[in-house]
N, C-alpha and C. Protein backbone atom coordinates (compact mmCIF):
# COMPACT_ATOMS: atom_id res chain seq x y z
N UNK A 1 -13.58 -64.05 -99.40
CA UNK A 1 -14.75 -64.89 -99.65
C UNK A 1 -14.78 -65.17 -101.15
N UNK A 2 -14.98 -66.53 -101.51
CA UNK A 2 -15.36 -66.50 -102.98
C UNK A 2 -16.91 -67.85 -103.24
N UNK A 3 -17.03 -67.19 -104.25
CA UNK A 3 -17.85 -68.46 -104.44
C UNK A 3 -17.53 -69.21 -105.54
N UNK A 4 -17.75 -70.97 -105.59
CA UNK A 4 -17.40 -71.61 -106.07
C UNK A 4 -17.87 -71.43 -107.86
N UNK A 5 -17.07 -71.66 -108.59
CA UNK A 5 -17.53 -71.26 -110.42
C UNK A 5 -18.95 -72.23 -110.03
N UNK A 6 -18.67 -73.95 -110.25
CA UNK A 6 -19.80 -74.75 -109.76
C UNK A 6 -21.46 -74.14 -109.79
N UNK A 7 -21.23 -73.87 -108.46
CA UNK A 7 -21.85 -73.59 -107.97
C UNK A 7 -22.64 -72.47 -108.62
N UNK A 8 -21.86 -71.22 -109.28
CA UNK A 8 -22.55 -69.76 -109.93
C UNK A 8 -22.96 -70.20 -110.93
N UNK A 9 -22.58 -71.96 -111.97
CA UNK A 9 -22.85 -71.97 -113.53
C UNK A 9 -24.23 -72.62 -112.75
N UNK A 10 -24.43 -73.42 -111.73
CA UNK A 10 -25.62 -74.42 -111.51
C UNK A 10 -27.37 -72.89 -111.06
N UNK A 11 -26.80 -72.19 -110.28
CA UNK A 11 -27.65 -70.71 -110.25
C UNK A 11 -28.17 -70.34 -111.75
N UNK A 12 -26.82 -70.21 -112.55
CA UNK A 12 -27.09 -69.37 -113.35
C UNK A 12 -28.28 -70.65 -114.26
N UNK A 13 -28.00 -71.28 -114.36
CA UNK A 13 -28.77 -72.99 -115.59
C UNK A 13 -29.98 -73.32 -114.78
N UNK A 14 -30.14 -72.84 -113.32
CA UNK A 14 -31.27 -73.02 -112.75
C UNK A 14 -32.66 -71.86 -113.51
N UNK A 15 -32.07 -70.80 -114.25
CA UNK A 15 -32.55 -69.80 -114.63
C UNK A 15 -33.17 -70.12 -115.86
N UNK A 16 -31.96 -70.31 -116.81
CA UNK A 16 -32.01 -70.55 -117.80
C UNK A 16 -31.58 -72.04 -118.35
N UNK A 17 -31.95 -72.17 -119.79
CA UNK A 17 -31.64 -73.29 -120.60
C UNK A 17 -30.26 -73.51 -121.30
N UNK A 18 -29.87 -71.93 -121.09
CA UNK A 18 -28.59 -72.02 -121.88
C UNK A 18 -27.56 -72.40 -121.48
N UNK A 19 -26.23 -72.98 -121.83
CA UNK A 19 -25.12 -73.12 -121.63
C UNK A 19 -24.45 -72.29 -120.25
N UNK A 20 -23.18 -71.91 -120.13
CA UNK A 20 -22.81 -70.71 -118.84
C UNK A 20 -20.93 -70.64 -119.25
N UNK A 21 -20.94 -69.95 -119.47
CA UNK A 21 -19.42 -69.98 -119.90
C UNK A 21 -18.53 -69.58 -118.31
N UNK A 22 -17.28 -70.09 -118.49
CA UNK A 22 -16.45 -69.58 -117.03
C UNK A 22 -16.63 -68.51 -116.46
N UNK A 23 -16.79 -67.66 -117.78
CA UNK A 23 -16.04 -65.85 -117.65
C UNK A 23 -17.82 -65.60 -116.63
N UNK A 24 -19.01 -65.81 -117.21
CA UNK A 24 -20.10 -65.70 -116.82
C UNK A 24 -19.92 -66.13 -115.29
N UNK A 25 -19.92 -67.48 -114.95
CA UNK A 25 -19.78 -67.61 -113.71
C UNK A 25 -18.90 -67.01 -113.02
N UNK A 26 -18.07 -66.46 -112.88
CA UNK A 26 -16.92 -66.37 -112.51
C UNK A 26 -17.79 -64.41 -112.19
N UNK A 27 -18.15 -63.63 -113.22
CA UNK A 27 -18.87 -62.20 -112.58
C UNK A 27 -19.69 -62.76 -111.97
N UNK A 28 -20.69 -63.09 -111.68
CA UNK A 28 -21.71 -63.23 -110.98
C UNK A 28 -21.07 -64.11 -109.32
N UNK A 29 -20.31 -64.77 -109.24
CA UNK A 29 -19.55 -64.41 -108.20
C UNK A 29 -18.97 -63.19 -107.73
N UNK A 30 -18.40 -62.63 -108.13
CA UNK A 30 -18.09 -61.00 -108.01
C UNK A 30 -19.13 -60.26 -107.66
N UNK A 31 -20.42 -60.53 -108.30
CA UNK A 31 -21.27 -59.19 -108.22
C UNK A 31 -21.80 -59.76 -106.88
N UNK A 32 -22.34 -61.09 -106.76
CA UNK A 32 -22.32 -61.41 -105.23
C UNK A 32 -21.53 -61.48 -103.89
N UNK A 33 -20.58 -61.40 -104.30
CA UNK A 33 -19.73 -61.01 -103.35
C UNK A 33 -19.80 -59.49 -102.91
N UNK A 34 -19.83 -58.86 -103.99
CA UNK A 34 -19.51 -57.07 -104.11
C UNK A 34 -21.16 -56.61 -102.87
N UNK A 35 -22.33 -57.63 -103.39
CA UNK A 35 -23.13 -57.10 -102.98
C UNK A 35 -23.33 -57.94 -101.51
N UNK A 36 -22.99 -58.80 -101.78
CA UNK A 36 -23.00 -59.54 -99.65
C UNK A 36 -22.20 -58.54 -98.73
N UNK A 37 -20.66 -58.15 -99.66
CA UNK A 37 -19.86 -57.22 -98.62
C UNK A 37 -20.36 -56.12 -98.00
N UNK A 38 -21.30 -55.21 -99.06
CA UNK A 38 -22.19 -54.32 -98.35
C UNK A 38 -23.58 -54.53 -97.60
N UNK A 39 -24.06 -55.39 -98.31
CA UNK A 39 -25.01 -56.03 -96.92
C UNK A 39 -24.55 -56.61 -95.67
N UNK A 40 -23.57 -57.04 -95.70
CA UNK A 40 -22.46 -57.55 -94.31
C UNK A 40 -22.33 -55.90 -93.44
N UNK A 41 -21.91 -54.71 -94.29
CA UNK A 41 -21.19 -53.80 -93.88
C UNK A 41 -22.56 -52.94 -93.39
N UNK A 42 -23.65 -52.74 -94.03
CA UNK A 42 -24.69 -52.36 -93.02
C UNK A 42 -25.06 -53.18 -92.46
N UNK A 43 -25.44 -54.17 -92.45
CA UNK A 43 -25.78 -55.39 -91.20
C UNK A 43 -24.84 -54.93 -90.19
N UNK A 44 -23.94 -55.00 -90.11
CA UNK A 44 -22.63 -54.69 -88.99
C UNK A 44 -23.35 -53.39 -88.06
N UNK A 45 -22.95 -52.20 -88.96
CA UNK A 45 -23.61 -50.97 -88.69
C UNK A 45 -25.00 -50.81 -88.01
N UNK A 46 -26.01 -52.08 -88.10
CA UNK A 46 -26.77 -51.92 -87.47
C UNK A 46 -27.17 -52.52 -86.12
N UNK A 47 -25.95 -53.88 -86.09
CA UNK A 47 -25.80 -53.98 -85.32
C UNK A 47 -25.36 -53.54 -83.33
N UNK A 48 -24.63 -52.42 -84.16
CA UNK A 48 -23.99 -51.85 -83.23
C UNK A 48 -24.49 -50.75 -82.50
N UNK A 49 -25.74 -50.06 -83.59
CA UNK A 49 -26.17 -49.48 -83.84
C UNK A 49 -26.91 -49.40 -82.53
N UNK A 50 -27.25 -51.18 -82.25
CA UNK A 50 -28.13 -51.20 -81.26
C UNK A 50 -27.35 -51.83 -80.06
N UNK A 51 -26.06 -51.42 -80.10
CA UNK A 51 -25.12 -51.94 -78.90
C UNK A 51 -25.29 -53.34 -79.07
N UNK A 52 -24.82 -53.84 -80.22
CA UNK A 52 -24.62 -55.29 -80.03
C UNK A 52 -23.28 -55.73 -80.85
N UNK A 53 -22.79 -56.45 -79.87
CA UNK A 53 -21.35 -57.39 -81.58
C UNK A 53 -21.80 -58.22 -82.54
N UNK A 54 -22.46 -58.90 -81.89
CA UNK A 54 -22.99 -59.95 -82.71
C UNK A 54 -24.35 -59.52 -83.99
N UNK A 55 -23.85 -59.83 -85.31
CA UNK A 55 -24.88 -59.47 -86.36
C UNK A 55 -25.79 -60.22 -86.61
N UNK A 56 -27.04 -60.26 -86.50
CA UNK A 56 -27.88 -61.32 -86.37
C UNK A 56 -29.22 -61.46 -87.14
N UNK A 57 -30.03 -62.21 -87.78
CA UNK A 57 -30.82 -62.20 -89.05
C UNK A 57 -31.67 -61.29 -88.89
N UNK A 58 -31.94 -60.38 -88.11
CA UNK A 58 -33.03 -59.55 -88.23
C UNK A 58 -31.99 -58.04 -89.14
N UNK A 59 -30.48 -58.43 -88.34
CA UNK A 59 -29.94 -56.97 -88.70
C UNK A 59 -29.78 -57.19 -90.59
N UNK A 60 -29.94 -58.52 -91.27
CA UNK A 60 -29.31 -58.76 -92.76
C UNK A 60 -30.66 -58.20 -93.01
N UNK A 61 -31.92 -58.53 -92.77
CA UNK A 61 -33.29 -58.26 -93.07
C UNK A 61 -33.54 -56.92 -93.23
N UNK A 62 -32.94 -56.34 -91.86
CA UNK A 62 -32.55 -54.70 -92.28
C UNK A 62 -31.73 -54.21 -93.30
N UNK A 63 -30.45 -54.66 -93.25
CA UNK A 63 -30.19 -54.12 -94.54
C UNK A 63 -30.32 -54.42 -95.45
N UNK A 64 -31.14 -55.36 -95.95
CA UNK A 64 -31.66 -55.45 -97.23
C UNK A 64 -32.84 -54.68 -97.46
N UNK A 65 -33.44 -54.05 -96.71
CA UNK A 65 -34.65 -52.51 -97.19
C UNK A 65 -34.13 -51.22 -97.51
């Protein structure tokens, strides 16, 4: 999975006024990624949790508490 630079400098300028250099966009893809993979990975876990395959918006809701 990646996310587009684009896309992380337009997030990041939605914030702020300042400029966004590559290197900037470019972590904050990473750290979102790093942190979706483990919300994916308990979402999963809770899925199953409740005998199901399918991961579904209540289970992301869960693991985000």
């Amino acid at each position: 999975m990646e996310f587009s630079n684009a896309k992380m400098k337009e997030v990041i300028k939605s914030k702020t006024s300042k400029r966004v250099s590559e290197n900037a966009s470019k972590e904050l893809g990473n750290v979102l990624e790093m942190f979706a993979g483990d919300v994916a990975e308990e979402a999963r876990a809770i899925a199953e949790e409740n005998g199901r395959k399918t991961v579904r918006r209540e289970d992301i809701k869960q693991a985000l508490r």
